[in-house]
PDB file of N, CA and C in Angstrom:
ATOM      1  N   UNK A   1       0.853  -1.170   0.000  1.00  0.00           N
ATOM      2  CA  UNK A   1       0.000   0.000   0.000  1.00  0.00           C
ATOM      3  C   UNK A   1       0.897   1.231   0.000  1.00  0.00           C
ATOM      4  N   UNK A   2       0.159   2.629  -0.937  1.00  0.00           N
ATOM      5  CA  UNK A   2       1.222   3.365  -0.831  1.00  0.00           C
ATOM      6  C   UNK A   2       0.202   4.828  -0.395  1.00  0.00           C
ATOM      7  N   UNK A   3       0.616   5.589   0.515  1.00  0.00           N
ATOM      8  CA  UNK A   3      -0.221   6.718   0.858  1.00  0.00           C
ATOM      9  C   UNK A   3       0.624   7.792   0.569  1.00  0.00           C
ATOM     10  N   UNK A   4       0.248   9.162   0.651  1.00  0.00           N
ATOM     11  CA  UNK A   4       0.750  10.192   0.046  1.00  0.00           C
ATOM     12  C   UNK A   4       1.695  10.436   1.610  1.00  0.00           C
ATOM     13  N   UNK A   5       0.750  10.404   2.833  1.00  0.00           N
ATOM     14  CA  UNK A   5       1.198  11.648   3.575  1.00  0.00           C
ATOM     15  C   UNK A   5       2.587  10.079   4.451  1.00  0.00           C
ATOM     16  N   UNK A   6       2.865   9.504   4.434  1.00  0.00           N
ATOM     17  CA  UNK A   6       3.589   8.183   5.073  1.00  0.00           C
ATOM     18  C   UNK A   6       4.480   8.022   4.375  1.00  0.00           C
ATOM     19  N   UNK A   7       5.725   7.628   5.126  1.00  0.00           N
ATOM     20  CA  UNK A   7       6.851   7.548   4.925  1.00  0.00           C
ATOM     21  C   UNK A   7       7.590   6.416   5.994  1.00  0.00           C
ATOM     22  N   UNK A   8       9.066   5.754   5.809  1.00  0.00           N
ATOM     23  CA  UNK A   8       9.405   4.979   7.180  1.00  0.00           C
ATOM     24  C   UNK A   8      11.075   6.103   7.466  1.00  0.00           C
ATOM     25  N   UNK A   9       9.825   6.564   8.833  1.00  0.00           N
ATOM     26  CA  UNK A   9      11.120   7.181   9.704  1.00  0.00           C
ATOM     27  C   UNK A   9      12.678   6.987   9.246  1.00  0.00           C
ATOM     28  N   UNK A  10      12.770   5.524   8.840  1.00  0.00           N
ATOM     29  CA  UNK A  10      14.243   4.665   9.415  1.00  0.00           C
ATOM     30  C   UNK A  10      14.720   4.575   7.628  1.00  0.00           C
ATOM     31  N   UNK A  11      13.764   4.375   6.686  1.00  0.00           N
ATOM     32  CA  UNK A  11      14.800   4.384   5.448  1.00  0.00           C
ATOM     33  C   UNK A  11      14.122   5.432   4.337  1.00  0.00           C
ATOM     34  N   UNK A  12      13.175   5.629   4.920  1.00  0.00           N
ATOM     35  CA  UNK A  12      12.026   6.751   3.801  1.00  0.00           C
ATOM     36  C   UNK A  12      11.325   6.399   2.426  1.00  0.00           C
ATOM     37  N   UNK A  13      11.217   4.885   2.763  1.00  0.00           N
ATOM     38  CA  UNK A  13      10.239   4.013   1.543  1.00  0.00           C
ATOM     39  C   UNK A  13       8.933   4.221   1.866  1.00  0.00           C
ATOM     40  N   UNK A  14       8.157   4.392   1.045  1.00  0.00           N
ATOM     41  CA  UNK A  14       6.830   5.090   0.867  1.00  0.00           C
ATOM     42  C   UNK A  14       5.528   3.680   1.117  1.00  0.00           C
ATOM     43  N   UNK A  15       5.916   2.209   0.948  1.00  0.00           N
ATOM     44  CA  UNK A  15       4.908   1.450   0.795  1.00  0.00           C
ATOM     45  C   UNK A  15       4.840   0.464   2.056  1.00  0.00           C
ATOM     46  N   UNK A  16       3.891   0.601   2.904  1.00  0.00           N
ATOM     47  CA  UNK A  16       3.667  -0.129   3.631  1.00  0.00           C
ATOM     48  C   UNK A  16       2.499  -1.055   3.851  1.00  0.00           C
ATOM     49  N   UNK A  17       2.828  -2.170   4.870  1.00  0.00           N
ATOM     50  CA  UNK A  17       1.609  -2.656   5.288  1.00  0.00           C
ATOM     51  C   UNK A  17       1.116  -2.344   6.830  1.00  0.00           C
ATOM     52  N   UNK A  18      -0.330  -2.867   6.952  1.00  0.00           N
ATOM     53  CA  UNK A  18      -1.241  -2.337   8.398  1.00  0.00           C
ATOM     54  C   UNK A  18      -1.764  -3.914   8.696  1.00  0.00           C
ATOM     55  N   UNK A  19      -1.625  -3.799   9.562  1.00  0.00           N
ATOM     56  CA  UNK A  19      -2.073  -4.783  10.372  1.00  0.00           C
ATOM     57  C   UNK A  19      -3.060  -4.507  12.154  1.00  0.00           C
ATOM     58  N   UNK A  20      -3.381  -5.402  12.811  1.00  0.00           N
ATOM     59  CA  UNK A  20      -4.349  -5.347  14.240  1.00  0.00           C
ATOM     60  C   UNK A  20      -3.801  -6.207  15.071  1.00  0.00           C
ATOM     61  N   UNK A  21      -3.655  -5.790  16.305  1.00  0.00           N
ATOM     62  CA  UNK A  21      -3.750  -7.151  17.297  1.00  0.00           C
ATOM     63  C   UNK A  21      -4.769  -6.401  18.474  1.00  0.00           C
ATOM     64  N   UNK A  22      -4.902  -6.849  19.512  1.00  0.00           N
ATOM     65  CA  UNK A  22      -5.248  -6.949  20.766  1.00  0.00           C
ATOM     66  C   UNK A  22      -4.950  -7.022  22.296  1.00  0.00           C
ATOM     67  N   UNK A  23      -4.429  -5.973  23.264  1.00  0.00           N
ATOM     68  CA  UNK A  23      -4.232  -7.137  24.136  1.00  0.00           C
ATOM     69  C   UNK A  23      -4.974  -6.487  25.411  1.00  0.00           C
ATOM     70  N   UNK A  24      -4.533  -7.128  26.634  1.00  0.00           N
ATOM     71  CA  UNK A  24      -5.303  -7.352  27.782  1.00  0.00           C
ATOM     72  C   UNK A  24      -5.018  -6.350  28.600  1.00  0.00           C
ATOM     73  N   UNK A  25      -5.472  -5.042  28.796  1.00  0.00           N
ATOM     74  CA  UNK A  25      -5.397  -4.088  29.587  1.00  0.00           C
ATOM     75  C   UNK A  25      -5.483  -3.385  31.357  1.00  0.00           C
ATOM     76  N   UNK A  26      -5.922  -5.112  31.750  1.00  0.00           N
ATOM     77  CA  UNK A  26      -5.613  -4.870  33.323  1.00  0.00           C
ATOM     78  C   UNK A  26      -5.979  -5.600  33.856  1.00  0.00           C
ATOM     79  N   UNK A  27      -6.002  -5.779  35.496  1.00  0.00           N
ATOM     80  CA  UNK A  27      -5.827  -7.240  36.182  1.00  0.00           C
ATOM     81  C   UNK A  27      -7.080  -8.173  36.078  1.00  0.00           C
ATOM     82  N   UNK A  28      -8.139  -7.458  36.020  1.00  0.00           N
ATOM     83  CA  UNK A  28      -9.357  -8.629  35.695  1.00  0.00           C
ATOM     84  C   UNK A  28     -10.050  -8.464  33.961  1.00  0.00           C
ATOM     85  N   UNK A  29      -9.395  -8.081  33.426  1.00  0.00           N
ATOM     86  CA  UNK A  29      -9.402  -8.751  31.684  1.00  0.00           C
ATOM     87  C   UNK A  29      -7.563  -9.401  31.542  1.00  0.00           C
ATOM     88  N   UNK A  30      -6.738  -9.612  32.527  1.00  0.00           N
ATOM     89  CA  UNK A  30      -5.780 -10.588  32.236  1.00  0.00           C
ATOM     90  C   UNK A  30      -6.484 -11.780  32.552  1.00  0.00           C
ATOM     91  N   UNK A  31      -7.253 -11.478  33.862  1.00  0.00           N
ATOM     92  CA  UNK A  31      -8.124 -12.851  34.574  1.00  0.00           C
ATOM     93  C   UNK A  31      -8.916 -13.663  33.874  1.00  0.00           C
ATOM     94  N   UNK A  32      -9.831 -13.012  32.935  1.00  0.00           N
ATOM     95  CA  UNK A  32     -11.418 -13.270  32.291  1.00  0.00           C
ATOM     96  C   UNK A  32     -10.810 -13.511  31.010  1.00  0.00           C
ATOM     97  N   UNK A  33      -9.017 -13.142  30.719  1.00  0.00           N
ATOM     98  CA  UNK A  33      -8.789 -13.298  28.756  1.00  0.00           C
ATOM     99  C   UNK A  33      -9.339 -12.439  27.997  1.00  0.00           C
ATOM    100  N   UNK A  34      -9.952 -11.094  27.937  1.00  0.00           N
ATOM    101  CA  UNK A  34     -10.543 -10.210  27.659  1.00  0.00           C
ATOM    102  C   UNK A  34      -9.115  -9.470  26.952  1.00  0.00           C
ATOM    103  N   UNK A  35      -9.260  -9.418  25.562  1.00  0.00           N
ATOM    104  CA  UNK A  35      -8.210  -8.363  25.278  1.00  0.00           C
ATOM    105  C   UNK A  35      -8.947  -6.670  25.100  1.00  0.00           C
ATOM    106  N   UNK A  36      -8.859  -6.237  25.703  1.00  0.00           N
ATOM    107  CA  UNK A  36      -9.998  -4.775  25.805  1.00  0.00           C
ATOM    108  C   UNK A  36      -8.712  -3.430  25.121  1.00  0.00           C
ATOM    109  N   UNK A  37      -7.440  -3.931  24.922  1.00  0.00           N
ATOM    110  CA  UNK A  37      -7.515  -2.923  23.835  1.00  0.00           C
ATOM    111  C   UNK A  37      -6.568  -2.804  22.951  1.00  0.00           C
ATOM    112  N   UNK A  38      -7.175  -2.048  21.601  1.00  0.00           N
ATOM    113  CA  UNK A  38      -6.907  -2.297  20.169  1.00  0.00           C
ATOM    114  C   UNK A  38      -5.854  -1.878  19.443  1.00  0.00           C
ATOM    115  N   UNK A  39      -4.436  -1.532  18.805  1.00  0.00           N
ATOM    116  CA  UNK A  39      -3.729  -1.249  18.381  1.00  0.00           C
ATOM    117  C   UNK A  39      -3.515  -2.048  16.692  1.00  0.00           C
ATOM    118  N   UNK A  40      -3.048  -0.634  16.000  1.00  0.00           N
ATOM    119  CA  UNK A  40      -3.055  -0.826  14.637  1.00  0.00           C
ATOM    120  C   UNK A  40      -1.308  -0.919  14.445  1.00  0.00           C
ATOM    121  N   UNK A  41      -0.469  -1.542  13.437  1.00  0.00           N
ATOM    122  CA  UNK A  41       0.228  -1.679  13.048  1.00  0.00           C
ATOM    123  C   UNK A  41       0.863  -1.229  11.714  1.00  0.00           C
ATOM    124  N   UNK A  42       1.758  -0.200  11.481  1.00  0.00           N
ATOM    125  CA  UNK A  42       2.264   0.265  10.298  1.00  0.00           C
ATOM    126  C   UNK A  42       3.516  -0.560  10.080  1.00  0.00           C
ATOM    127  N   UNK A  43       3.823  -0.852   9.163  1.00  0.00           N
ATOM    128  CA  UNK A  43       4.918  -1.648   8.761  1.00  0.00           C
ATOM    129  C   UNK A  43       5.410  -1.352   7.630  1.00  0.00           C
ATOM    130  N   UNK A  44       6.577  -0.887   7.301  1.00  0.00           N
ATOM    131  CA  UNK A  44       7.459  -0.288   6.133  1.00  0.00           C
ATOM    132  C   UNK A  44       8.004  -1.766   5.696  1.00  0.00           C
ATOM    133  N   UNK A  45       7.348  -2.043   4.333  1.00  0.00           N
ATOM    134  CA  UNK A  45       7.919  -3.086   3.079  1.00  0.00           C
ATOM    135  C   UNK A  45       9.489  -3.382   2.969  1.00  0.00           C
ATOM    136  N   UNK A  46       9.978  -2.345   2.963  1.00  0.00           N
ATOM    137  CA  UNK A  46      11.191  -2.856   2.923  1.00  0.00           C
ATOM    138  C   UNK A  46      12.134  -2.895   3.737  1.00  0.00           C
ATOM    139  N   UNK A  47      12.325  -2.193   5.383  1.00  0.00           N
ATOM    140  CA  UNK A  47      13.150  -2.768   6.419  1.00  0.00           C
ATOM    141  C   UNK A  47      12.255  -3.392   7.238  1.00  0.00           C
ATOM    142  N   UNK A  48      10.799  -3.487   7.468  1.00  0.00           N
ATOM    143  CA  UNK A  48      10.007  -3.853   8.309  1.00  0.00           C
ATOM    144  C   UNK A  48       9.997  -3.127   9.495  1.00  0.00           C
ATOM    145  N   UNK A  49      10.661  -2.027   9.764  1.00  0.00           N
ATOM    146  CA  UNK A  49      10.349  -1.351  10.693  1.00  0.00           C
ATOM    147  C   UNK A  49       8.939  -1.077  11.068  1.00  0.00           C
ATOM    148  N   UNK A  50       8.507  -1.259  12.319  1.00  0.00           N
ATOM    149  CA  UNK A  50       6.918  -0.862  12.569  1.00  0.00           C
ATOM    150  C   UNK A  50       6.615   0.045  13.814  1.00  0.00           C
ATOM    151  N   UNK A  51       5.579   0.761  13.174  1.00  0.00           N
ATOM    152  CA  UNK A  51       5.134   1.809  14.329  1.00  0.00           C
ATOM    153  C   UNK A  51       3.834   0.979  14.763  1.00  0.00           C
ATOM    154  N   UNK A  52       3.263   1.170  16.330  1.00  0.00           N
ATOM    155  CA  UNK A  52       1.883   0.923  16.764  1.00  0.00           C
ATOM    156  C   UNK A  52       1.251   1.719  17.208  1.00  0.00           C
ATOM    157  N   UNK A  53      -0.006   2.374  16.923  1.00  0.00           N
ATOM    158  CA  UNK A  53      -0.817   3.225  17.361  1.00  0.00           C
ATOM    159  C   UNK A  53      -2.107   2.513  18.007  1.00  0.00           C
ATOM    160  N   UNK A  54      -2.456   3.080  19.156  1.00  0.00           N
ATOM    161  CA  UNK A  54      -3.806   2.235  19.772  1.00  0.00           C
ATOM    162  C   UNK A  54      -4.921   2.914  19.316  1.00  0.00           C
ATOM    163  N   UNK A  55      -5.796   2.741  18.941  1.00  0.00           N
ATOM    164  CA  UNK A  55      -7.038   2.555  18.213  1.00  0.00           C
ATOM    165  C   UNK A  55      -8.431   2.500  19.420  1.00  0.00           C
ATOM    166  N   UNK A  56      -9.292   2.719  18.805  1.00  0.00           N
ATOM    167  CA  UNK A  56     -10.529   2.938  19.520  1.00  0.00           C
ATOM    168  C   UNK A  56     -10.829   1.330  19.682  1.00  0.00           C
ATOM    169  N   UNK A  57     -11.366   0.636  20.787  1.00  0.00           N
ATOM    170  CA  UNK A  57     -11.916  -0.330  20.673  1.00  0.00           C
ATOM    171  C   UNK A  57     -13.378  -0.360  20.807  1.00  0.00           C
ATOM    172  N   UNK A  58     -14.331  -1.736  20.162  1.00  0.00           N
ATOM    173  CA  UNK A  58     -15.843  -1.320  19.971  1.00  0.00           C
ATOM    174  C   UNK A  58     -16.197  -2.046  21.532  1.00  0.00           C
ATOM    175  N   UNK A  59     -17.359  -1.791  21.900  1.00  0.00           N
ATOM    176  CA  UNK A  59     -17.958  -2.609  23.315  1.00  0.00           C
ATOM    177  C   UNK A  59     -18.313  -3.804  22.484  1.00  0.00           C
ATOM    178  N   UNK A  60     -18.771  -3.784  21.525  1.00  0.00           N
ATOM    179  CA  UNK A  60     -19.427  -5.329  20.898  1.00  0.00           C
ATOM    180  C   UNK A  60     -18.353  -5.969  20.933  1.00  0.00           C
ATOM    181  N   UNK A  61     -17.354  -5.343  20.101  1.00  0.00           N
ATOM    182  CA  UNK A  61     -15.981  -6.284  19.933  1.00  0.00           C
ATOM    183  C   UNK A  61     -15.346  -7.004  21.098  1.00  0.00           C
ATOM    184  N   UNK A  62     -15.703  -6.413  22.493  1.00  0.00           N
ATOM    185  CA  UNK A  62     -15.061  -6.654  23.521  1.00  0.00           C
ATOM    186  C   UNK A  62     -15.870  -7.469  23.983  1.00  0.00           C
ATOM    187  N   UNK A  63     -17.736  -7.651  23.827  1.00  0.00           N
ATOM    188  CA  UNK A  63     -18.365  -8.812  24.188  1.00  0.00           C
ATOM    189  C   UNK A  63     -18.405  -9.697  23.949  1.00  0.00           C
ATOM    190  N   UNK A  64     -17.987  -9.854  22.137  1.00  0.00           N
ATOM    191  CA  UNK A  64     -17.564 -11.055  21.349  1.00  0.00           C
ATOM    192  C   UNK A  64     -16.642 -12.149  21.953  1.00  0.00           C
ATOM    193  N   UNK A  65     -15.742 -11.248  22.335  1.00  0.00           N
ATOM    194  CA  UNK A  65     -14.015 -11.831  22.594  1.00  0.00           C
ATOM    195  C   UNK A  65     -14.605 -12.861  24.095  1.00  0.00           C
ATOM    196  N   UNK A  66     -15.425 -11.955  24.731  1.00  0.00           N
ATOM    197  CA  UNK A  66     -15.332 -12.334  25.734  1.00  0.00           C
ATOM    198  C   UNK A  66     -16.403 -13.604  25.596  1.00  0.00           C
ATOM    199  N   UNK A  67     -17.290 -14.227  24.834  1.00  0.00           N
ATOM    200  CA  UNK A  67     -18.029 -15.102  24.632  1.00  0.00           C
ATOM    201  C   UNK A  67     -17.619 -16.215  23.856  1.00  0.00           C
ATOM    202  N   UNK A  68     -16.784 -15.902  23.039  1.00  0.00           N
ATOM    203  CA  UNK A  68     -16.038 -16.891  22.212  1.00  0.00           C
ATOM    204  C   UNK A  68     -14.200 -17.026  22.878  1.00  0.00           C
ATOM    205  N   UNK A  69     -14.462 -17.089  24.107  1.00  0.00           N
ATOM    206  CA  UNK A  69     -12.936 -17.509  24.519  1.00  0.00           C
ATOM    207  C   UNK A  69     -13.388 -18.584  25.541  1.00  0.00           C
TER     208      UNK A  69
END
């Protein structure tokens, strides 16, 4: 993917990928397995350097997780 306003800090190649994970934000969603919050992933193509930014998480998303674990 290539965006106008993005760049990688570390070699200044223009095309990256995005990615998501999840994780567990405090002592009783470590308890219950609840990952309650969301971070996005930038990743520069050609050294793989990656930035993470945390992201809004949804309440549904967080009821899901918590029903299917």
């Amino acid at each position: 993917m290539k965006h106008v306003n993005w760049f990688c800090p570390k070699c200044k190649y223009e095309e990256f990928e995005t990615d998501q994970f999840r994780a567990a934000g405090g002592i009783l969603s470590k308890i219950f397995d609840i990952q309650n919050k969301r971070f996005t992933t930038v990743s520069c193509e050609r050294c793989r350097y990656t930035e993470v930014y945390k992201t809004d998480s949804s309440m549904i998303g967080n009821v899901f997780d918590f029903f299917t674990q």
